[in-house]
Every structure is written in C-alpha cells, then in structure tokens.
Protein backbone atom coordinates (compact mmCIF):
# COMPACT_ATOMS: atom_id res chain seq x y z
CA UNK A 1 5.44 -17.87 -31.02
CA UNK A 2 8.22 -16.85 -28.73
CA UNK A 3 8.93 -13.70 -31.09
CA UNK A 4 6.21 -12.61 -30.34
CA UNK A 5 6.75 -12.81 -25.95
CA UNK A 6 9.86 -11.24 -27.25
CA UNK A 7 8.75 -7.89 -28.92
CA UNK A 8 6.14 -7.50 -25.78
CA UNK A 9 8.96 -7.72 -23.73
CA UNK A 10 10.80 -5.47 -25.06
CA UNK A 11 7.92 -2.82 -25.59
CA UNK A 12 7.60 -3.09 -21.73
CA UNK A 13 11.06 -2.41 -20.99
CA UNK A 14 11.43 0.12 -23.47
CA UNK A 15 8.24 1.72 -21.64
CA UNK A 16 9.62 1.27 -18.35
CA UNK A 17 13.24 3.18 -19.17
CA UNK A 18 10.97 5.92 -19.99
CA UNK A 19 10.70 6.54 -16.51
CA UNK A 20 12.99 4.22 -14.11
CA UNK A 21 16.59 4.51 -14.55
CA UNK A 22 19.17 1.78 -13.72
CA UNK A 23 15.74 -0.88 -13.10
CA UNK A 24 17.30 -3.25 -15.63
CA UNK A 25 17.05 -6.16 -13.17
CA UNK A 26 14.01 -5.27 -11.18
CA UNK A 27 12.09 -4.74 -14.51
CA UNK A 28 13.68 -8.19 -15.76
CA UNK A 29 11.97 -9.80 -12.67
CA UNK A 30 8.27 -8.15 -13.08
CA UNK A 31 8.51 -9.65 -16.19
CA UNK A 32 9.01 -12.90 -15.39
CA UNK A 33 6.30 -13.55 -12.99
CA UNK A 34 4.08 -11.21 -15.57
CA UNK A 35 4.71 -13.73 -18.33
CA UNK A 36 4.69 -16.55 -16.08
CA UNK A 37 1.41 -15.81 -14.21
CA UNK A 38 3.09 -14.83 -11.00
CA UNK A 39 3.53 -12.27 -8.40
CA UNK A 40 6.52 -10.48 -7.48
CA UNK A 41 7.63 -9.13 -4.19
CA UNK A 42 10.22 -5.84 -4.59
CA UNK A 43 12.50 -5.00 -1.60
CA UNK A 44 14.25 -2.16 -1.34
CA UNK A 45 15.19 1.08 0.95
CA UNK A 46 13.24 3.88 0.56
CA UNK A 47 13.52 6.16 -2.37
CA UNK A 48 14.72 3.50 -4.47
CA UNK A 49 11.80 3.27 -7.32
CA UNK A 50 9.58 0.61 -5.82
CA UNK A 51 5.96 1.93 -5.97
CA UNK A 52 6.97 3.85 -9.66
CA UNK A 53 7.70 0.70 -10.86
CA UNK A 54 4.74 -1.04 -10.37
CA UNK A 55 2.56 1.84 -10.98
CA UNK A 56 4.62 2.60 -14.50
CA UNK A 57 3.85 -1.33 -15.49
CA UNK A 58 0.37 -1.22 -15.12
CA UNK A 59 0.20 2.01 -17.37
CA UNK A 60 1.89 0.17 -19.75
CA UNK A 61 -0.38 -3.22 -19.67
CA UNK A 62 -3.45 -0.92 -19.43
CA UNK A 63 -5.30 -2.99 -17.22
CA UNK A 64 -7.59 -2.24 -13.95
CA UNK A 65 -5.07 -1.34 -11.60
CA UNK A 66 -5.26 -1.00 -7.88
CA UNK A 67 -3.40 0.21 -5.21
CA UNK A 68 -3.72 -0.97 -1.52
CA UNK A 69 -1.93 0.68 1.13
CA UNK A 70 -0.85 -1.16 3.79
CA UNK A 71 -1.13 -0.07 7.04
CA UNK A 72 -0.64 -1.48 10.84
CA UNK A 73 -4.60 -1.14 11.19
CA UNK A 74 -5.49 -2.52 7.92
CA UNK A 75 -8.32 -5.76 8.25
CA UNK A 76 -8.78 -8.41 5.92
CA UNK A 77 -11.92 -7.29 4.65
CA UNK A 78 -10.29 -4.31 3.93
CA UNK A 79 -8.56 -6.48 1.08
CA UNK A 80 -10.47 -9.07 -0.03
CA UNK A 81 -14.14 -7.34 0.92
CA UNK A 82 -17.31 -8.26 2.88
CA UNK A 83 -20.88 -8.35 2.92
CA UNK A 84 -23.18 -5.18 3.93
CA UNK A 85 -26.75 -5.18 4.63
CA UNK A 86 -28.71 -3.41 1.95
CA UNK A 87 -31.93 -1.68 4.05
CA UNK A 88 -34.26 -1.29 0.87
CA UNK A 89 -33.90 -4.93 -0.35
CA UNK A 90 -33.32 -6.17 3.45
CA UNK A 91 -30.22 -8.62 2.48
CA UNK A 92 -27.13 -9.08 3.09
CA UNK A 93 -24.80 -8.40 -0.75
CA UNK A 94 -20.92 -9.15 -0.74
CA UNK A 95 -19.35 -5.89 -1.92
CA UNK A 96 -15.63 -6.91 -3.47
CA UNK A 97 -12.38 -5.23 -1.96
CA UNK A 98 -10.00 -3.77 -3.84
CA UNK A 99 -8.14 -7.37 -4.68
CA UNK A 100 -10.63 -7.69 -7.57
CA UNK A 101 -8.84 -6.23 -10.27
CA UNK A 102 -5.85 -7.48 -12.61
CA UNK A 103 -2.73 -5.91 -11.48
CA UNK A 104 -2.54 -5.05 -7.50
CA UNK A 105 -0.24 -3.07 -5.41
CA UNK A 106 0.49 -4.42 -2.07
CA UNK A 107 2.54 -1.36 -1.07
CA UNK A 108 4.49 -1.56 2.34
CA UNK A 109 3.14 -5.27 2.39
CA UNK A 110 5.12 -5.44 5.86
CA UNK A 111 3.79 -2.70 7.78
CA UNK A 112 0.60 -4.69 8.61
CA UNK A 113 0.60 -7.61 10.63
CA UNK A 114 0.06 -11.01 9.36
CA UNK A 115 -3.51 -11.48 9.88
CA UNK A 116 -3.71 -9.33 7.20
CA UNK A 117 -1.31 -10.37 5.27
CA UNK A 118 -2.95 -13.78 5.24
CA UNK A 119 -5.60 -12.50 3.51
CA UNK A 120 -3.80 -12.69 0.37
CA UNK A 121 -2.11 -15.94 -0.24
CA UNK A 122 -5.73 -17.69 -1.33
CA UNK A 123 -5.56 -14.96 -4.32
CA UNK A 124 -2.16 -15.18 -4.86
CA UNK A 125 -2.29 -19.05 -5.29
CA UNK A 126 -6.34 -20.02 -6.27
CA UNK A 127 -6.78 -17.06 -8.14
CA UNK A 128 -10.17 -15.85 -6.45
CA UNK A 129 -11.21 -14.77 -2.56
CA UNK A 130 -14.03 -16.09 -0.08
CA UNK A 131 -16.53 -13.53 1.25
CA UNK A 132 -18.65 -14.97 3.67
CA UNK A 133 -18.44 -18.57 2.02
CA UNK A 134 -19.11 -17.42 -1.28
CA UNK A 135 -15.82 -17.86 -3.84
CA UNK A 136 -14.98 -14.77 -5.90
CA UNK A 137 -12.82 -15.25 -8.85
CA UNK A 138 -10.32 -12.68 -9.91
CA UNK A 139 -9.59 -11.09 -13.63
CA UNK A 140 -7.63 -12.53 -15.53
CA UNK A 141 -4.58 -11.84 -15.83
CA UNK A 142 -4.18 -11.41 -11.98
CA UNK A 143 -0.92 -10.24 -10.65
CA UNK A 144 -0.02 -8.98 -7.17
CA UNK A 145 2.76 -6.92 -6.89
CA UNK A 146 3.77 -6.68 -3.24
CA UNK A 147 6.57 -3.66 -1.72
CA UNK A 148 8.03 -3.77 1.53
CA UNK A 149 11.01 -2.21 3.08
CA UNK A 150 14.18 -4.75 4.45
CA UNK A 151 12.68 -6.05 7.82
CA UNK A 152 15.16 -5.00 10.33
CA UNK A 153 13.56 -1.61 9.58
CA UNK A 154 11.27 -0.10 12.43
CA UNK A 155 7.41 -0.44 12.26
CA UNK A 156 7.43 -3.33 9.73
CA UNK A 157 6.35 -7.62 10.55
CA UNK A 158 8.35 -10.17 8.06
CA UNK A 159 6.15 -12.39 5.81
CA UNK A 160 5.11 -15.54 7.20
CA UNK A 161 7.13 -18.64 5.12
CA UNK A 162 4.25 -19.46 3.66
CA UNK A 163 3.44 -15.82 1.74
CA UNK A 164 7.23 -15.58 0.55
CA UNK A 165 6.91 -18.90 -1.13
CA UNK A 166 3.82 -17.54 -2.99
CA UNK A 167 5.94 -14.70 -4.82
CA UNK A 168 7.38 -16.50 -7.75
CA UNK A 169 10.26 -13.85 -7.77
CA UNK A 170 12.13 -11.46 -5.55
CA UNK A 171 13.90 -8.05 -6.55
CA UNK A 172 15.67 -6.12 -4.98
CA UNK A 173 16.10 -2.17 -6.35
CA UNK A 174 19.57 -0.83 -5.30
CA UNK A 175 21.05 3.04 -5.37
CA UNK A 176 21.96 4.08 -8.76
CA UNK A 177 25.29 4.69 -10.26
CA UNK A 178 26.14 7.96 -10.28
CA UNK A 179 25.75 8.35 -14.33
CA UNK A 180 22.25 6.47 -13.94
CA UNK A 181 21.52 9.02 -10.93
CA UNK A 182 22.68 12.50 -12.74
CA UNK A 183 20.32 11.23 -15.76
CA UNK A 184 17.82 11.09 -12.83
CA UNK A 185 18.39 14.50 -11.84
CA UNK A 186 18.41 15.80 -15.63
CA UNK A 187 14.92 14.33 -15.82
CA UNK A 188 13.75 15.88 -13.22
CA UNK A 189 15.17 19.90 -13.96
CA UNK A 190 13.17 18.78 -16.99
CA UNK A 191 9.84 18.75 -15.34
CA UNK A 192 9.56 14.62 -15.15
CA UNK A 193 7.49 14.40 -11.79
CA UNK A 194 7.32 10.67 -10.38
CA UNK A 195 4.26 11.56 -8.12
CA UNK A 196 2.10 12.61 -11.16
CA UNK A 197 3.59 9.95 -13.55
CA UNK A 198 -0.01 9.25 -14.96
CA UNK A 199 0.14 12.13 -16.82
CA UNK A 200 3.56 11.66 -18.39
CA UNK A 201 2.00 10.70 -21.95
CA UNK A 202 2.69 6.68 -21.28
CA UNK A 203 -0.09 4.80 -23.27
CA UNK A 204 -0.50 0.93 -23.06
CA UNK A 205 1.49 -1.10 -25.35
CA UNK A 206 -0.51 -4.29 -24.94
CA UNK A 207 -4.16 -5.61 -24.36
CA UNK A 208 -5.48 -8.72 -22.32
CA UNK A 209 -5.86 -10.54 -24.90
CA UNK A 210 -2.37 -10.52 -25.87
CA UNK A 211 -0.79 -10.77 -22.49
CA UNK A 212 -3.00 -14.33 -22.27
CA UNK A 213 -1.39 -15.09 -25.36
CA UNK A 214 2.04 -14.65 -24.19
CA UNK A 215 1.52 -16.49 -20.89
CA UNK A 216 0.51 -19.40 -22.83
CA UNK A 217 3.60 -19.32 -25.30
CA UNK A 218 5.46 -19.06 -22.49
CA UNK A 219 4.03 -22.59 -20.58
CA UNK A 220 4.35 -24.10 -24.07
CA UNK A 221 8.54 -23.39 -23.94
CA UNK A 222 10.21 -26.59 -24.28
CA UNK A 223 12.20 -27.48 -21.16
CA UNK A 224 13.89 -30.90 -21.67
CA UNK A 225 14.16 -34.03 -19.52
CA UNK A 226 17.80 -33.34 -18.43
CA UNK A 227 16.66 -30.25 -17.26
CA UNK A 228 14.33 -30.64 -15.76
CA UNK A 229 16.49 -33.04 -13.60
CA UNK A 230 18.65 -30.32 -13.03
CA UNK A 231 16.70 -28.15 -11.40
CA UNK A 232 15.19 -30.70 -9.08
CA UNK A 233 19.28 -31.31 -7.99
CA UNK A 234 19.27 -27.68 -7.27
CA UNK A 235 15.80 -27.65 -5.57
CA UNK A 236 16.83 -30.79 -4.04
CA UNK A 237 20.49 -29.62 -2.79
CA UNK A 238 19.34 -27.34 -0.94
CA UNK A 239 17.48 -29.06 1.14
CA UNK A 240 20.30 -30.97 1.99
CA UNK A 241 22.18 -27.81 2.65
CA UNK A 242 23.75 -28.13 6.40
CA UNK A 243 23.76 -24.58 6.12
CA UNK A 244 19.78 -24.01 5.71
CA UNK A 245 16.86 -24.46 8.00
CA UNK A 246 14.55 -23.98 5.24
CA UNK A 247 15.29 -25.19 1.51
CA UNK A 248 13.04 -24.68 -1.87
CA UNK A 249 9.76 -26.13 -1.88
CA UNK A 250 8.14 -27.94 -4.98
CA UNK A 251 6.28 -25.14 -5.30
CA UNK A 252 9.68 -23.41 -5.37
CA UNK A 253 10.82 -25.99 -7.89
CA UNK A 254 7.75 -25.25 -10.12
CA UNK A 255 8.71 -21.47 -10.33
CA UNK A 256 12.08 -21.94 -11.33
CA UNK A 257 10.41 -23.84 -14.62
CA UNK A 258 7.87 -21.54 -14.91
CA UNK A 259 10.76 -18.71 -14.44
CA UNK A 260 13.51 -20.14 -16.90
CA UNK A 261 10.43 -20.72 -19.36
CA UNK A 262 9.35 -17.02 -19.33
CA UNK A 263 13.65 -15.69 -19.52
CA UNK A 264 13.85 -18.44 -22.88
CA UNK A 265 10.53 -16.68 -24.10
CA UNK A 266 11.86 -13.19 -23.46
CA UNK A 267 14.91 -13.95 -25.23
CA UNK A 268 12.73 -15.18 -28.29
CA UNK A 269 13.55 -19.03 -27.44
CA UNK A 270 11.43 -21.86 -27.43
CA UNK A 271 12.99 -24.16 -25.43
CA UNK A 272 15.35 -23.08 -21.86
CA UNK A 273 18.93 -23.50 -21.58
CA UNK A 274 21.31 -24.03 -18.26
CA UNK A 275 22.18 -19.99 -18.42
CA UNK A 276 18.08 -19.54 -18.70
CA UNK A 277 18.00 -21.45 -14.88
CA UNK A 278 20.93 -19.94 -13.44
CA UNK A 279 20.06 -16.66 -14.75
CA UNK A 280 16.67 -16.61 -12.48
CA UNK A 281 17.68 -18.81 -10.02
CA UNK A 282 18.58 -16.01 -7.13
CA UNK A 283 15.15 -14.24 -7.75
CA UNK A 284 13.00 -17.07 -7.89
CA UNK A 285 14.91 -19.18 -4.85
CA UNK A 286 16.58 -17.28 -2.61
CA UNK A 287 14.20 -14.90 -0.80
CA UNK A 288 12.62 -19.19 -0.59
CA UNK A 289 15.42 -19.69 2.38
CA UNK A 290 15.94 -19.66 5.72
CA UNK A 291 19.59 -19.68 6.90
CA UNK A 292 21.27 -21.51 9.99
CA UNK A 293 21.88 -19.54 12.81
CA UNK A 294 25.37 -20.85 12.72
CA UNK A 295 26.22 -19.39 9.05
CA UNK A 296 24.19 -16.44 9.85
CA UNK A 297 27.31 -15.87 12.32
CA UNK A 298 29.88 -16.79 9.77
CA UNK A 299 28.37 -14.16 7.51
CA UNK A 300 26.41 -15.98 4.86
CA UNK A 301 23.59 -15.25 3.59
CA UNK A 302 21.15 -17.09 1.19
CA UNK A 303 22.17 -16.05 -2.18
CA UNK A 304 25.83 -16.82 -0.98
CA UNK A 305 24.67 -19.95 0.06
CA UNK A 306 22.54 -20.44 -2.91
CA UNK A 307 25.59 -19.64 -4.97
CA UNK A 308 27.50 -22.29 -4.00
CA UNK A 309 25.08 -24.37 -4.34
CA UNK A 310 24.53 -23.47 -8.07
CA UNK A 311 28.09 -24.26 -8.56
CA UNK A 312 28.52 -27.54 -7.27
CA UNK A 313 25.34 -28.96 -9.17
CA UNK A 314 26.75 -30.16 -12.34
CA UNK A 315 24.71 -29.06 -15.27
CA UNK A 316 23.54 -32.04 -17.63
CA UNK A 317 26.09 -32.10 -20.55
CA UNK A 318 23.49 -32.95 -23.05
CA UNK A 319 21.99 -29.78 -22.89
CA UNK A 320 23.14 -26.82 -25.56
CA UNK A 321 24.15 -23.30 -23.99
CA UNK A 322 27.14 -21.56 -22.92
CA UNK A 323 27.04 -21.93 -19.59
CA UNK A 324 29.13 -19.04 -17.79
C-alpha cells in the first residue's frame, strides 16, 4: 500500500532534518531513486552538505554502507575488486571491492578519470560486477550514491554520457538561506559535529525487508495510458529540440516513470498525476542533456531549455490533477 511508502518517507525525511538543514529538495531526490531502485548523483560546491547527506541516509536505512573515495590514482579493481593468489591453498580467490555492499558512496566521483569511473556503470545498471570473468551480484537493495563538485572546477574529469544517463536523478545542494544557515550555526554552538555524525544518537527507521516492500509498491503505482504518452512527447521533444545535441534516452524515458511512480507513492498515491511528472522532470532529465553550442552562447542552459519544453507539451486532458 502506498501509505505505507508514505510513512517511510516521511520517517526518512524527518531523520534527515535532524541533521541537514534547508535539504528539502536534495532529500526529495535520494528518495526517489531509493524507492525507485536507482542511483543518484549530488552536485554541489563545497561545503554544501553533500557527503552528510548520504552518510545521514544510510544511518537511517541501516544497511552495509560504504564509502569510496575517489581519487586521480584510484584503479578499477580498487572498486569493483580482484583476484589474489592464496600461497597455502596455491589458487587464485576473487576478493570483492568495496562496491559489494547496499548503499555506496562514490564521493568526488569526478576527481578520477574515466577508466575508473567506468568501472561502475555494470553495477549501476546489472546490479552485480565481473572479477576476472566471474559475475558477482550485489545486495539487495543496491544504491550508489555518487558526489562530485561542478566540472569547471580544477582537478576534476566530467562523466562520460553514458554514466550520467545511469543516475536516475540529479540534485543539486545550494547555500542556505540565512534563517536555514543561523539554525546551522545554533546547532553547531550546541555541540552537533557533522564529522562525527555517527554518534549523534540516529538509529535506523527501516529494515531490508521493508525497503523491498516499498520498491515494489512503488513499480505497482498505476500510471495510465495517456500518460504514459505524455511523457514519451516530452522524452520525445527533446530530441527534436534544435537547441540540444543530446536529448533523453529511453532509458531516460523509463526513469521519469519509475520517478513520477515513486513522488505518487511518497505522496501516499497509487496512481501518478501530470504535477507527479513535472514535479521530477528537471532531476530525472536534465543533467540527461547536452546543449548546442549556439544556445550555450545565448545563455541557456538545459533546465531552461527543458523548461520550455515542459510547457509547450500539452498535458493529456483526461488525466485528473491540478496542473500548475
């Protein structure tokens, strides 16, 4: 039952405002691709919350959590593992990287070059890694929660096309408000310390089990046939966008279901509105796009473009919501 996506939901947000402040959005987006059996890449500047984030959610779901630094010298093996010789038995044994474990930090995902940042996309989209020949499944649930800092940063490479359209959603963490940032401050003349955030007293406030559970309410979501026709016009418009080298794939197209699914479940729905697709659309499509040099020089960017774009798709008339 959606009700019961709903009170998870909010158990996880109400854990995560324990600790985050003004994350409303960003924490709106883990959940999506958490419920929806995604991943989720955060963007942001420095200092804005992205590593406490993901660490604080994995307290919460109380699952084997992992953190994986990335680095400009990190290998592949590094991340998915290898095999070792074992002297007293004389073989060779595949010894598992850190990718084997149900929620994963990719932190600074851009700092290492793509070789290694190949090494994820068979475990962000199959589920399991190959050692040697030999397929490793993953836990379930499996999520990968990648960070990186905006690209035209020094010291960082920008995700090959074919990783970004792996992360079901994008979010973007932005400065505070200044209310939201003097409640920051007030926590921390309190004592709150973000670097030692295990030890605040968060417990879990869900099991395994019960995440599965939600997943599968939310695939089970109704989405009707109008809809779905509208979000293939969207998909489909902009890849008949002058204005975009790049438009949304099918896998792209698949998301934004899967997406608008998970925001009906959240909002103790079964079955997804017009407001539930434009409401994820910029997180799950956007970060999908590659702009034309020409509007890059008139200033656009892909969520202006993308905007538009929402706009001029008319939204099937048989379907009930108030569509802002």
């Amino acid at each position: 039952m959606t009700t019961a996506v709903r009170t998870l939901a909010e158990r996880v947000t109400s854990g995560l405002a324990t600790v985050l402040v003004g994350a409303e959005r960003s924490a709106f987006g883990l959940q999506l691709a958490l419920f929806g059996r995604g991943h989720v890449l955060i963007e942001g500047v420095p200092g804005t919350g992205k590593t406490l984030l993901v660490r604080t959610l994995a307290l919460l779901l109380g699952l084997e959590f992992r953190r994986i630094q990335f680095t400009p010298d990190l290998m592949p093996a590094d991340v998915v593992g290898t095999t070792v010789f074992n002297p007293k038995t004389t073989e060779f044994v595949t010894r598992p990287g850190p990718i084997v474990a149900n929620i994963i930090l990719a932190d600074e995902i851009n700092r290492t070059p793509p070789k290694t940042q190949s090494a994820l996309l068979e475990a962000m989209e199959e589920g399991r890694v190959t050692i040697d020949g030999v397929p490793i499944a993953l836990p379930t649930p499996f999520m990968l929660c990648a960070t990186q800092n905006p690209i035209e940063y020094e010291g960082t490479y920008p995700l090959p096309e074919a990783q970004l359209d792996r992360f079901m959603v994008k979010v973007s963490p932005t400065y505070p408000d200044r209310s939201q940032e003097l409640m920051l401050l007030a926590r921390g003349a309190a004592g709150f310390d973000a670097h030692d955030v295990e030890r605040s007293g968060i417990a879990a406030v869900t099991t395994a089990a019960e995440l599965i559970g939600a997943q599968a309410t939310v695939r089970a979501v109704h989405v009707a046939e109008s809809l779905r026709a509208y979000m293939l016009d969207v998909v489909a418009a902009t890849r008949a966008s002058q204005q975009l080298a790049l438009g949304a794939s099918p896998r792209a197209g698949l998301s934004l279901l899967v997406a608008a699914q998970a925001a009906a479940a959240i909002d103790g729905r079964d079955f997804v509105t017009p407001d539930d697709v434009k409401g994820v659309a910029q997180i799950v499509l956007a970060h999908r796009l590659i702009v034309r040099a020409h509007a890059e020089i008139e200033g656009l960017s892909a969520s202006e473009i993308l905007d538009g774009i929402l706009r001029a798709v008319p939204v099937p008339r048989d379907a009930t919501a108030v569509v802002s």
